[in-house]
C-alpha atoms as a PDB file:
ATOM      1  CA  UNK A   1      25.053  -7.128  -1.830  1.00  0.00           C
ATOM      2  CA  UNK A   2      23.942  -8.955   1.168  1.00  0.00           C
ATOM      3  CA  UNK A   3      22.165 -12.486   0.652  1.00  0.00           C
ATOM      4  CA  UNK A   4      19.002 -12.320   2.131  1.00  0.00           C
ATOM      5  CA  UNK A   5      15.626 -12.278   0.509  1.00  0.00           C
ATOM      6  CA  UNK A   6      13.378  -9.026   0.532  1.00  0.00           C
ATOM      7  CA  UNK A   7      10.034  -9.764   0.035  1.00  0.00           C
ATOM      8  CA  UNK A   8       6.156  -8.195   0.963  1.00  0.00           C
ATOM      9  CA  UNK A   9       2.774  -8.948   0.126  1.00  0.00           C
ATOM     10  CA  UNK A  10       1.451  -8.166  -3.483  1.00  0.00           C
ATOM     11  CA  UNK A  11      -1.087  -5.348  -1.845  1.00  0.00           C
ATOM     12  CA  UNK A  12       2.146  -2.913  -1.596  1.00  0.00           C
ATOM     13  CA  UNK A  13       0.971  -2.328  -5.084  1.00  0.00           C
ATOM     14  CA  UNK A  14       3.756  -1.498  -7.332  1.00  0.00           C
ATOM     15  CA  UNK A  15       4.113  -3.494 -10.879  1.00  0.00           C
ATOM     16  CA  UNK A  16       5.729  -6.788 -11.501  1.00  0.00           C
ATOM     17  CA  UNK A  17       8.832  -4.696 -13.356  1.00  0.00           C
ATOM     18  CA  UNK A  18       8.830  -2.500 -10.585  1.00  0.00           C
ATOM     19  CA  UNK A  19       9.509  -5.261  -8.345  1.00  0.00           C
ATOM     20  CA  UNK A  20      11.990  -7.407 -10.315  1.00  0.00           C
ATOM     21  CA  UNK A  21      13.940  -4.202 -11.175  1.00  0.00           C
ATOM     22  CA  UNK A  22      14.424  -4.036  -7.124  1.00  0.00           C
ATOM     23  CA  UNK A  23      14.788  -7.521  -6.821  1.00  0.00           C
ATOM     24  CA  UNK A  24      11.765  -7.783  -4.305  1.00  0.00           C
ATOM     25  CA  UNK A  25      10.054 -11.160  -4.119  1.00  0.00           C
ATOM     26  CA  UNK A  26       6.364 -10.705  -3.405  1.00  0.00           C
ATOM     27  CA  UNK A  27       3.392 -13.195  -2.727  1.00  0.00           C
ATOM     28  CA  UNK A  28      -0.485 -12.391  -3.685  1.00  0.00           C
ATOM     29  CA  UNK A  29      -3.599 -12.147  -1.634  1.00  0.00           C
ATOM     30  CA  UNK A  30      -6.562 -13.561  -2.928  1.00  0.00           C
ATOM     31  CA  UNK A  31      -9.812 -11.764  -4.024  1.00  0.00           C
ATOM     32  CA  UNK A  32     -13.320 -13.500  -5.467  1.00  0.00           C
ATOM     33  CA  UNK A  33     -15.130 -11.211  -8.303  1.00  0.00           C
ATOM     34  CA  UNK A  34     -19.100 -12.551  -8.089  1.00  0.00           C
ATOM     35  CA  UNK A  35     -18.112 -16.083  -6.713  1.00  0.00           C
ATOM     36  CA  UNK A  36     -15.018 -16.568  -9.049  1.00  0.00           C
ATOM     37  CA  UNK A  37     -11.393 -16.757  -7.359  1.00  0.00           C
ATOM     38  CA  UNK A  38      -8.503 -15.005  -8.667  1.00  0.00           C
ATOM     39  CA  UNK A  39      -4.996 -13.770  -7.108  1.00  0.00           C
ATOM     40  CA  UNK A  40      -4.286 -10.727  -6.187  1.00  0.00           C
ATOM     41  CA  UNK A  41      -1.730 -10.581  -8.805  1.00  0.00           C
ATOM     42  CA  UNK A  42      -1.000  -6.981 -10.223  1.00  0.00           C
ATOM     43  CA  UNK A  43      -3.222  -7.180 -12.877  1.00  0.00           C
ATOM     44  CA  UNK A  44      -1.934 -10.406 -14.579  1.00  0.00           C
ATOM     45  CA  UNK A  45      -4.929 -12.161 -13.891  1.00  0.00           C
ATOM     46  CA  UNK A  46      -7.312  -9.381 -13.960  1.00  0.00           C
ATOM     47  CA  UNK A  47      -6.679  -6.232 -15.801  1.00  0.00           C
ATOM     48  CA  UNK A  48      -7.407  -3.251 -13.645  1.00  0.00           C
ATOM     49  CA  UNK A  49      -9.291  -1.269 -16.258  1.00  0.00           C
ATOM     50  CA  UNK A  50     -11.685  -4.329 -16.150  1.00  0.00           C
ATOM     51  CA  UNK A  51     -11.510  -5.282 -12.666  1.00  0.00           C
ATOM     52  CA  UNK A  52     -12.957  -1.765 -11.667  1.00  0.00           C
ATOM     53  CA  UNK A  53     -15.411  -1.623 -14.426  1.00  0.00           C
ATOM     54  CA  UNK A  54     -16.843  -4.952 -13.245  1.00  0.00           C
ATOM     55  CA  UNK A  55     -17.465  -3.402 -10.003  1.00  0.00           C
ATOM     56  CA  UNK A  56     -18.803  -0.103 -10.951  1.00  0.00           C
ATOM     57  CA  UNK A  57     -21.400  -2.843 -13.088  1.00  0.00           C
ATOM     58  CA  UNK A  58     -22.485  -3.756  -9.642  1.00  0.00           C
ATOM     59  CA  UNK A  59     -19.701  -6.852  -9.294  1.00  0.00           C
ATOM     60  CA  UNK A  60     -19.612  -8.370  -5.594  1.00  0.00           C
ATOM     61  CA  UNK A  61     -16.022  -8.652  -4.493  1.00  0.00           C
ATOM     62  CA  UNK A  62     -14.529 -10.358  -1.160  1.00  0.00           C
ATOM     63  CA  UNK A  63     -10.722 -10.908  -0.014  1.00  0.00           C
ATOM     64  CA  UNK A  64      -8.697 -13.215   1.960  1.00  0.00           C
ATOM     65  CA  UNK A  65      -5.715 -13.234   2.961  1.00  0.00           C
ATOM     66  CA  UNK A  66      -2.395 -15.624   2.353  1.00  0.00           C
ATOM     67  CA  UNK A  67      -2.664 -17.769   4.633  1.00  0.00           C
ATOM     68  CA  UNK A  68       0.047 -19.298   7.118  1.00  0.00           C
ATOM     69  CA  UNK A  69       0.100 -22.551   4.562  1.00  0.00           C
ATOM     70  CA  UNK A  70       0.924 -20.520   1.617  1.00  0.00           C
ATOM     71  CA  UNK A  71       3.543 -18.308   3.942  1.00  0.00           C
ATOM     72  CA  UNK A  72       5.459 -21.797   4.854  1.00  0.00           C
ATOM     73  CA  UNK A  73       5.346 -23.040   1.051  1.00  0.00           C
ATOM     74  CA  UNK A  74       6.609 -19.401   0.047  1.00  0.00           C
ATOM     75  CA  UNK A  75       9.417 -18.751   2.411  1.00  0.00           C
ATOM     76  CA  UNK A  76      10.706 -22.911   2.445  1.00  0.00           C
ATOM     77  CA  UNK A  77      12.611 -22.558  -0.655  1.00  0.00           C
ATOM     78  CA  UNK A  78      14.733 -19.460   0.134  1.00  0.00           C
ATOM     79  CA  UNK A  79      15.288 -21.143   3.284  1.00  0.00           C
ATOM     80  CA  UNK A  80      16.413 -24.299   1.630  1.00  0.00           C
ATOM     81  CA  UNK A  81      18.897 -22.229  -0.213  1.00  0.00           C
ATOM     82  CA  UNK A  82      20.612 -20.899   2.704  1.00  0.00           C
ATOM     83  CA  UNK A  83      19.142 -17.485   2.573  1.00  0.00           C
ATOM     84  CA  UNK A  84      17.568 -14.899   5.534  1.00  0.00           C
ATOM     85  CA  UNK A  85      14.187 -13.496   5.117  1.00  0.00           C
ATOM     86  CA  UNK A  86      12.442 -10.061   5.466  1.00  0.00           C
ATOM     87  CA  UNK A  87       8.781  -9.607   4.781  1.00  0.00           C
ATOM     88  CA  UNK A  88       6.944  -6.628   5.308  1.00  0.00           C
ATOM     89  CA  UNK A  89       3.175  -7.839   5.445  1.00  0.00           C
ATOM     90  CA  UNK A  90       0.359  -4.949   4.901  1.00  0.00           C
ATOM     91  CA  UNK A  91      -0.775  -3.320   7.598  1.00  0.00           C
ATOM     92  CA  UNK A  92      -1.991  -5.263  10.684  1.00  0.00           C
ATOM     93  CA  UNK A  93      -4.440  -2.358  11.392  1.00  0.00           C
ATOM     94  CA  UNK A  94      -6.593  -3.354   8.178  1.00  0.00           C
ATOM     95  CA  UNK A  95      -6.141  -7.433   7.583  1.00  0.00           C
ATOM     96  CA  UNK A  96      -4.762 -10.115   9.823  1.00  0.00           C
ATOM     97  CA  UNK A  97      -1.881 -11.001   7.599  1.00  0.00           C
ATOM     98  CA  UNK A  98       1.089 -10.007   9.685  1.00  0.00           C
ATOM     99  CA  UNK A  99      -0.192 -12.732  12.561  1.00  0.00           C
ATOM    100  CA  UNK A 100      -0.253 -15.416   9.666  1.00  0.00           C
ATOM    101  CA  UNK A 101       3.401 -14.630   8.738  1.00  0.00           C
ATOM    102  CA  UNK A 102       4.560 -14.689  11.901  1.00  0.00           C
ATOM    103  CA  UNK A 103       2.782 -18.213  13.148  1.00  0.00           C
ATOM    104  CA  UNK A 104       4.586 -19.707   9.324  1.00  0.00           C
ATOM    105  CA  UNK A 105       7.886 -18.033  10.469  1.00  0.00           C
ATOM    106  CA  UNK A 106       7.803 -19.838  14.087  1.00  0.00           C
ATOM    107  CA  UNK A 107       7.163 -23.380  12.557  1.00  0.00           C
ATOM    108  CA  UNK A 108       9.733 -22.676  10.048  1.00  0.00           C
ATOM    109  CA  UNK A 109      12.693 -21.828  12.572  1.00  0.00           C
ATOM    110  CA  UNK A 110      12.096 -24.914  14.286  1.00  0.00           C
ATOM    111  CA  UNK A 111      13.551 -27.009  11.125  1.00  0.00           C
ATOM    112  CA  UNK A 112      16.112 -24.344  10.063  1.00  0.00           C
ATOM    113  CA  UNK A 113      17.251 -22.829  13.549  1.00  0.00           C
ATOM    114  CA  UNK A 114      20.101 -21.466  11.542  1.00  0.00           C
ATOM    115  CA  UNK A 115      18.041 -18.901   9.676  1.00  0.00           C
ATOM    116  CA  UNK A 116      17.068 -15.577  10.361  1.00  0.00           C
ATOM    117  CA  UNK A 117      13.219 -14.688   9.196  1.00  0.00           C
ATOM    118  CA  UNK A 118      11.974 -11.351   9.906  1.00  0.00           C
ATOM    119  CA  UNK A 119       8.218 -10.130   9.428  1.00  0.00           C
ATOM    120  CA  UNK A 120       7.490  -6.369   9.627  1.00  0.00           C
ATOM    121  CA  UNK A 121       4.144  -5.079   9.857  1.00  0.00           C
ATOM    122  CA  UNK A 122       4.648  -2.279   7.601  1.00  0.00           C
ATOM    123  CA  UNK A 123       1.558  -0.152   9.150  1.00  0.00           C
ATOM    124  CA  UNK A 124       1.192   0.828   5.794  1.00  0.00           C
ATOM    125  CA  UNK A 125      -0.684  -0.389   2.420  1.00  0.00           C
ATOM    126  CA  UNK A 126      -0.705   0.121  -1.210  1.00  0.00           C
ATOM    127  CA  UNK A 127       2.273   1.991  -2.821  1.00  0.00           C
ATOM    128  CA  UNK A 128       2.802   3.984   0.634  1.00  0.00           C
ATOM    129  CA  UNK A 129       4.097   0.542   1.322  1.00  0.00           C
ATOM    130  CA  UNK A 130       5.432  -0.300  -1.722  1.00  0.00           C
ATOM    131  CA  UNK A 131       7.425   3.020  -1.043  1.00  0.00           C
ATOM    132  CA  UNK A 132       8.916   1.540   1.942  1.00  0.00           C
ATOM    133  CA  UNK A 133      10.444  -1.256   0.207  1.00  0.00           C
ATOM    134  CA  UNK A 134      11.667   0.629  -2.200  1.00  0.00           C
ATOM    135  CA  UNK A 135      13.622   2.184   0.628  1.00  0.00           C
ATOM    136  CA  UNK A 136      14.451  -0.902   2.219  1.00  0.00           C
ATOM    137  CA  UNK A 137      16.246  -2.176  -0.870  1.00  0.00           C
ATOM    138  CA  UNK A 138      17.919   0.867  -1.326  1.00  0.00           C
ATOM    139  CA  UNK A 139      19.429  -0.061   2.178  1.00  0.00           C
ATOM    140  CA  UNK A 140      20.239  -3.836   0.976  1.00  0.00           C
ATOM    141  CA  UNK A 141      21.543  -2.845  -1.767  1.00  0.00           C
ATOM    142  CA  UNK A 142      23.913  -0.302   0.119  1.00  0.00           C
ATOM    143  CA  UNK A 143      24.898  -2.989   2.000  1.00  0.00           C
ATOM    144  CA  UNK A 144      23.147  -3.154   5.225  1.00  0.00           C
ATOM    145  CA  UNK A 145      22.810  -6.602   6.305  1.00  0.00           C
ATOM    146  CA  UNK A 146      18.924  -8.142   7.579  1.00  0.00           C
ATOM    147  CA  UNK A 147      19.289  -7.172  11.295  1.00  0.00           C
ATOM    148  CA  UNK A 148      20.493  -3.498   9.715  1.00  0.00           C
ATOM    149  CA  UNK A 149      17.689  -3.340   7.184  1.00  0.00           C
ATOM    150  CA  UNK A 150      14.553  -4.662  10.025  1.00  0.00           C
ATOM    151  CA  UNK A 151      15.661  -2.763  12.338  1.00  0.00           C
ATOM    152  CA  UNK A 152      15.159   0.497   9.932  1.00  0.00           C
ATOM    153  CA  UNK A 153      12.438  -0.530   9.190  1.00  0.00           C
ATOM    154  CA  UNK A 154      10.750  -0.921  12.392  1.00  0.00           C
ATOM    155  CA  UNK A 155      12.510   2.564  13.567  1.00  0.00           C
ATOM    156  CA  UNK A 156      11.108   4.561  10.215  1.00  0.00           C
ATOM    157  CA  UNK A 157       7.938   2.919   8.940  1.00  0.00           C
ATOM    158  CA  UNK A 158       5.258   5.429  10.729  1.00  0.00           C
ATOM    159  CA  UNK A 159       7.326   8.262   8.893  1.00  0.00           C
ATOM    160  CA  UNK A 160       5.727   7.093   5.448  1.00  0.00           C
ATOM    161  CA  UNK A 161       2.614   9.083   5.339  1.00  0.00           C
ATOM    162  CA  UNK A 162      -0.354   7.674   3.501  1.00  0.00           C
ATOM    163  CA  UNK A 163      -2.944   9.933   2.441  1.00  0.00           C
ATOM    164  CA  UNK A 164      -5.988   9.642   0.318  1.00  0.00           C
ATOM    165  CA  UNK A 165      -9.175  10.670  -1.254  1.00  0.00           C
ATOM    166  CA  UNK A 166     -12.393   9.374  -3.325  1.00  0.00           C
ATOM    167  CA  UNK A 167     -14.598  10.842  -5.145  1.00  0.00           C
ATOM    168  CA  UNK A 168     -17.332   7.965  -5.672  1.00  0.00           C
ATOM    169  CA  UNK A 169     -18.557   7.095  -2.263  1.00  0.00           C
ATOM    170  CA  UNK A 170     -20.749   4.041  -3.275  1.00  0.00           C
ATOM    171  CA  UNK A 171     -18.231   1.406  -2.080  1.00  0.00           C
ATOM    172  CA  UNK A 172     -17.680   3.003   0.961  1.00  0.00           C
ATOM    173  CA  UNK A 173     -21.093   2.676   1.968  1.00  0.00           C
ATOM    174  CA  UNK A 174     -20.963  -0.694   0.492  1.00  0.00           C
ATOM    175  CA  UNK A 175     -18.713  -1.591   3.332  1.00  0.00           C
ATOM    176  CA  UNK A 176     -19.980   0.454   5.990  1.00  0.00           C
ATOM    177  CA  UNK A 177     -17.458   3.026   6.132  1.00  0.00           C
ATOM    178  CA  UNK A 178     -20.075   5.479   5.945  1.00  0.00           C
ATOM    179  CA  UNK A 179     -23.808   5.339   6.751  1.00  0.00           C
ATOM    180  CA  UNK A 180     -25.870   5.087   3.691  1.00  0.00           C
ATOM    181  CA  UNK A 181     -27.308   8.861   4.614  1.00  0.00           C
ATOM    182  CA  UNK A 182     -23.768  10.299   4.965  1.00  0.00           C
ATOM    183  CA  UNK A 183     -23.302   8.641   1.428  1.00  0.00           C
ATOM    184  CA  UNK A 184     -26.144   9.961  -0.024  1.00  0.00           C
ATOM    185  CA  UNK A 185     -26.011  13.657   1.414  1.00  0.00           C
ATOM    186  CA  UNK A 186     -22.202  13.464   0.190  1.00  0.00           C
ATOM    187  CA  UNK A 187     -23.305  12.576  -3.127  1.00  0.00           C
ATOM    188  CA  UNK A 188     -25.390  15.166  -3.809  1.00  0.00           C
ATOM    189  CA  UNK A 189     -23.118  18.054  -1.840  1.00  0.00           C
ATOM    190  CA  UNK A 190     -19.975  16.356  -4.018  1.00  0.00           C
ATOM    191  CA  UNK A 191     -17.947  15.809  -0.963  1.00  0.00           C
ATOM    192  CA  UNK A 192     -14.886  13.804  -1.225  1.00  0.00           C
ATOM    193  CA  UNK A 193     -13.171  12.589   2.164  1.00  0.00           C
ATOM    194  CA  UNK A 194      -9.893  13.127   2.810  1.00  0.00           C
ATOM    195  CA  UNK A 195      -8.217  10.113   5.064  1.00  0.00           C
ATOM    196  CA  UNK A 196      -5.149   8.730   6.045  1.00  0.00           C
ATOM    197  CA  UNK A 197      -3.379   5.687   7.949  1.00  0.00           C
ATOM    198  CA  UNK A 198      -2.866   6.745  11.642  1.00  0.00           C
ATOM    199  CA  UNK A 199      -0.039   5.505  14.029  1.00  0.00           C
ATOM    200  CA  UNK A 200      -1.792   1.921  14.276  1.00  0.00           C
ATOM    201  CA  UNK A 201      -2.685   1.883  10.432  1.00  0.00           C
ATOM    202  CA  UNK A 202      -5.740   1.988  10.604  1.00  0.00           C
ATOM    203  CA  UNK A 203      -7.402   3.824   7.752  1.00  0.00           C
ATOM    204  CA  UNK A 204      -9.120   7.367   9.431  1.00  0.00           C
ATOM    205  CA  UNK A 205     -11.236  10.023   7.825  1.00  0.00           C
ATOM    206  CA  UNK A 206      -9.632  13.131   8.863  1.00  0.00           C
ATOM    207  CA  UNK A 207     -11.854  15.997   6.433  1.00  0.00           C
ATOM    208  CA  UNK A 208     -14.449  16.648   4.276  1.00  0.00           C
ATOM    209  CA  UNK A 209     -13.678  18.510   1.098  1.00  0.00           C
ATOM    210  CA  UNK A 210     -16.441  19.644  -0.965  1.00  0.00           C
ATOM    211  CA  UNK A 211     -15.286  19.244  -4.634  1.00  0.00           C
ATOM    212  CA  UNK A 212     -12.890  17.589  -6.646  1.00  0.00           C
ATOM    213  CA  UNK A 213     -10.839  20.608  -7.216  1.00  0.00           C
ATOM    214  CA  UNK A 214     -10.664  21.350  -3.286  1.00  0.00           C
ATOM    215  CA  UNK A 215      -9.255  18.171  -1.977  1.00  0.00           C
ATOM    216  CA  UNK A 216      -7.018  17.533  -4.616  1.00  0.00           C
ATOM    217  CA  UNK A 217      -5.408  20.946  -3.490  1.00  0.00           C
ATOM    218  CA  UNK A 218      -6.041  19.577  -0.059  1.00  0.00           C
ATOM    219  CA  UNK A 219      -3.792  16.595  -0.176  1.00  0.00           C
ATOM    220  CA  UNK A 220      -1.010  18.375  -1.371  1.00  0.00           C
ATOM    221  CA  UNK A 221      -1.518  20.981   1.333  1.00  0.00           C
ATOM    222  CA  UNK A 222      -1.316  17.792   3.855  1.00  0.00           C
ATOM    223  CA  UNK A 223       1.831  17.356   1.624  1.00  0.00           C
ATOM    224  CA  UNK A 224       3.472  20.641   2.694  1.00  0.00           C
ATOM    225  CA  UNK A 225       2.751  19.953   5.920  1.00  0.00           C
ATOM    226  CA  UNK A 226       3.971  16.998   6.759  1.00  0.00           C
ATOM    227  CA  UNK A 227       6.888  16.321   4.196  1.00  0.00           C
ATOM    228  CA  UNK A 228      10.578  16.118   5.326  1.00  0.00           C
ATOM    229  CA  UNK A 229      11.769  19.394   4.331  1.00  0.00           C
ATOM    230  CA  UNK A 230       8.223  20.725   3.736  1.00  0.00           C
ATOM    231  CA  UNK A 231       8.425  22.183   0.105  1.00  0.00           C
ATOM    232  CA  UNK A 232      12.333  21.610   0.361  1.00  0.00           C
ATOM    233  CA  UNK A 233      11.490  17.588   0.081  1.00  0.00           C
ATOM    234  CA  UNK A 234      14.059  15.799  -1.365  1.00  0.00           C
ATOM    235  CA  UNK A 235      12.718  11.990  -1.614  1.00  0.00           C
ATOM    236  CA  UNK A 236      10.368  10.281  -3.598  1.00  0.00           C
ATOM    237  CA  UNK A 237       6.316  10.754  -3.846  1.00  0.00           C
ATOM    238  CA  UNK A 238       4.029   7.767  -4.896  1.00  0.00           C
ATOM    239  CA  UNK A 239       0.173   7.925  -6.294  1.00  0.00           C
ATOM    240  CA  UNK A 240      -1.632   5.387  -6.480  1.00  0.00           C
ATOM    241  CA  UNK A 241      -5.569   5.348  -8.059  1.00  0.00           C
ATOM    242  CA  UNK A 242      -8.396   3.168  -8.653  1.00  0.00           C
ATOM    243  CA  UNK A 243      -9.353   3.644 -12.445  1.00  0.00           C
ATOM    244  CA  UNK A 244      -9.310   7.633 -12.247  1.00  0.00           C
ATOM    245  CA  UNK A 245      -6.031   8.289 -13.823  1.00  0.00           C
ATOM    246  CA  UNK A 246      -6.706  11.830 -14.330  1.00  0.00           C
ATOM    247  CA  UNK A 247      -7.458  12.814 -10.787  1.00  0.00           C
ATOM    248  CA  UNK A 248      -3.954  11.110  -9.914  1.00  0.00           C
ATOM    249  CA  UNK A 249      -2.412  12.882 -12.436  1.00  0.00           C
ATOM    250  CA  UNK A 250      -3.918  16.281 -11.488  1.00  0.00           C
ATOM    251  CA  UNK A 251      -2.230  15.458  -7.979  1.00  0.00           C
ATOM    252  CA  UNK A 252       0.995  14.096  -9.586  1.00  0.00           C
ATOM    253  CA  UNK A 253       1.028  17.572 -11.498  1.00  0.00           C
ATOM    254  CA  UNK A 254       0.326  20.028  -8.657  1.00  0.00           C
ATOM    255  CA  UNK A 255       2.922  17.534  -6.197  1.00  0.00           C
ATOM    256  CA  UNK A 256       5.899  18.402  -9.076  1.00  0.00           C
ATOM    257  CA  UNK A 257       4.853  22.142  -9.273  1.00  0.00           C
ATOM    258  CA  UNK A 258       5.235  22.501  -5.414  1.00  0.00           C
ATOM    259  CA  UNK A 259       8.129  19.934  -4.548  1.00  0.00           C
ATOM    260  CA  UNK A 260      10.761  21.095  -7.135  1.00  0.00           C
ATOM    261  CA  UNK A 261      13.503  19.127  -5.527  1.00  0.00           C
ATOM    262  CA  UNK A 262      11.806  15.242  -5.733  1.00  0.00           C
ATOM    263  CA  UNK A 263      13.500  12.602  -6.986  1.00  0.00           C
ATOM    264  CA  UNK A 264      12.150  11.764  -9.420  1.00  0.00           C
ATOM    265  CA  UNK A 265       8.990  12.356 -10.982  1.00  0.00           C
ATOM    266  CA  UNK A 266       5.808  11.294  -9.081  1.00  0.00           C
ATOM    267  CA  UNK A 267       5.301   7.413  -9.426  1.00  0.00           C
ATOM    268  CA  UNK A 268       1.306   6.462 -10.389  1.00  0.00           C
ATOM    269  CA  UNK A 269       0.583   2.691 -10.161  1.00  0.00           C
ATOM    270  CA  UNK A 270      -3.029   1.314  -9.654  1.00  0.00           C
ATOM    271  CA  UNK A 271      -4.735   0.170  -6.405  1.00  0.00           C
ATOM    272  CA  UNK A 272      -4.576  -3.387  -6.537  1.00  0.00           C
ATOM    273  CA  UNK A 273      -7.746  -5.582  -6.474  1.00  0.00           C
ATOM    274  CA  UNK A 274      -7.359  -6.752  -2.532  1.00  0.00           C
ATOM    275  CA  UNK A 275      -7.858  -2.782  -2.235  1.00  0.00           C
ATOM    276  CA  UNK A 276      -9.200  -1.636  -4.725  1.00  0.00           C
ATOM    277  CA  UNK A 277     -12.284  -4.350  -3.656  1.00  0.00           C
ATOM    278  CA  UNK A 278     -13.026  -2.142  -0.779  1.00  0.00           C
ATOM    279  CA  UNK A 279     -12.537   1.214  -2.056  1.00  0.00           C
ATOM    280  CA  UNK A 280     -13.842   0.370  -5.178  1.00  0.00           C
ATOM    281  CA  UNK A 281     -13.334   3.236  -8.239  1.00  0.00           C
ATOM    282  CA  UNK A 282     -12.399   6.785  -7.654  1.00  0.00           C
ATOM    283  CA  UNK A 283      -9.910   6.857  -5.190  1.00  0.00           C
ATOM    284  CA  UNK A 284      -6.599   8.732  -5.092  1.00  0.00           C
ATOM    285  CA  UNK A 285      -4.101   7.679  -3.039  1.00  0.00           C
ATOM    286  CA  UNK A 286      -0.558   9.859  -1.822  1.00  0.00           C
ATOM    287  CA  UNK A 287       2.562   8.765  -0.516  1.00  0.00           C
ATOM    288  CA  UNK A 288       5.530  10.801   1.065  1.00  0.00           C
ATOM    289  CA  UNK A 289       8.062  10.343   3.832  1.00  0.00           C
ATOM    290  CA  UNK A 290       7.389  13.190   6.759  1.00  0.00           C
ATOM    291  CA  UNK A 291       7.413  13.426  10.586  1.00  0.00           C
ATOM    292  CA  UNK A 292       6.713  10.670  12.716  1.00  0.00           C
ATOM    293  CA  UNK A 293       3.041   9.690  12.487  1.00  0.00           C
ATOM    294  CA  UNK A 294       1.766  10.127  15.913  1.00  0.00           C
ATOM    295  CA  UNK A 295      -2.417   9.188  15.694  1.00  0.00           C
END
């Protein structure tokens, strides 16, 4: 195995075992739940069931961002140890993470020149991101050394699709994703929106599915449609959700009926709280390799 460090941001939102099992090092955005600060930790600090139920209560949440401080105290020991560096931050297209990394990573080559430090923006969040480090360690661990393993990932990270749905619209007009009208008439007409992450990733609505039923069927449709192999698809299929298990497993279920050669069965983690604190409850979220993202 090649000795370099693989590492992302704890919003690619797979589980602490998940991570160690794969032997990717991660480090945690922040989040504030009414006034009180906590890390983005994958639930340690926070369980999800009661992170979500505090903000269906009416909780006010707000994010940050690790900083480039926190990036240099992160990546200093690995680089004290002799080893390379490859972080994949979350998307650049919804936080301004990936420019902190990369200011930390050009103070840090100026006192070891010797190193290599990659950052990725993965275009990507949640466990659509988490699936492509899953992927990139299956390359490390091939094998492949750093310049192998960033250069994949900058050639193949806008063919991990990222698709998702809610069905409680409340915190999307909390953050203005949707006027408080197109909230309310949604409401009532039970519409869900259907998005994804488009070639910048940037999160877009694409449809809008009237009924739970209908755009869980949707999603896997998008599925067919854009999967390597179509219903021949061969790799692996992340959900994540924000405390509606059963939705994701409805999707996990239908996903297994129609893909019968996955590997695997269908992965379901949470939506961490740096997410999670802008979608708020309800959402489903589904992750696949396909075609090339193009908008």
């Amino acid at each position: 195995m090649n000795d370099f460090v693989l590492s992302c941001c704890s919003t690619a939102d797979l589980t602490a075992e998940h991570f160690a099992a794969r032997d990717i090092h991660y480090i945690c955005f922040h989040y504030s739940l009414n006034g009180k600060q906590y890390a983005d930790d994958l639930g340690k600090s926070m369980p999800f069931d009661q992170f979500y139920q505090a903000m269906a209560d009416g909780a006010e949440t707000q994010t940050s961002q690790v900083n480039v401080e926190e990036f240099t105290a992160y990546f200093t020991p690995f680089l004290e140890q002799g080893k390379d560096i490859l972080h994949v931050t979350l998307s650049s297209g919804i936080s301004g993470v990936y420019n902190s990394a990369c200011v930390a990573r050009e103070e840090l080559l100026q006192k070891y020149p010797d190193r290599k430090i990659y950052i990725v923006d993965s275009l990507g969040a949640s466990s659509g991101y988490g699936l492509l480090m899953d992927r990139l360690a299956d390359l490390r661990d091939k094998g492949e050394d750093v310049d192998s393993v960033y250069e994949w990932a900058l050639a193949n990270r806008l063919r991990l699709h990222h698709w998702f749905f809610s069905t409680d619209l409340t915190f999307y007009v909390k953050g203005g994703r949707i006027s408080k009208a197109s909230g309310w008439f949604g409401t009532v007409l039970n519409i869900c929106p259907l998005l994804n992450m488009d070639d910048q990733g940037r999160l877009v609505p694409r449809s809008k599915i009237r009924g739970k039923k209908a755009v869980i069927k949707e999603i896997v449709s998008r599925m067919e449609q854009f999967a390597d192999g179509g219903t021949n698809y061969n790799g692996k299929c992340y959900i994540s959700n924000s405390a509606c298990y059963e939705d994701a497993r409805a999707v996990a279920d239908l996903v297994e009926q129609k893909f019968p050669k996955l590997n695997g069965k269908v992965e379901i983690n949470h939506v961490g709280t740096t997410i999670g604190s802008h979608t708020g409850p309800g959402t489903v979220a589904l992750f696949f390799w396909g075609s090339e993202r193009k908008e």
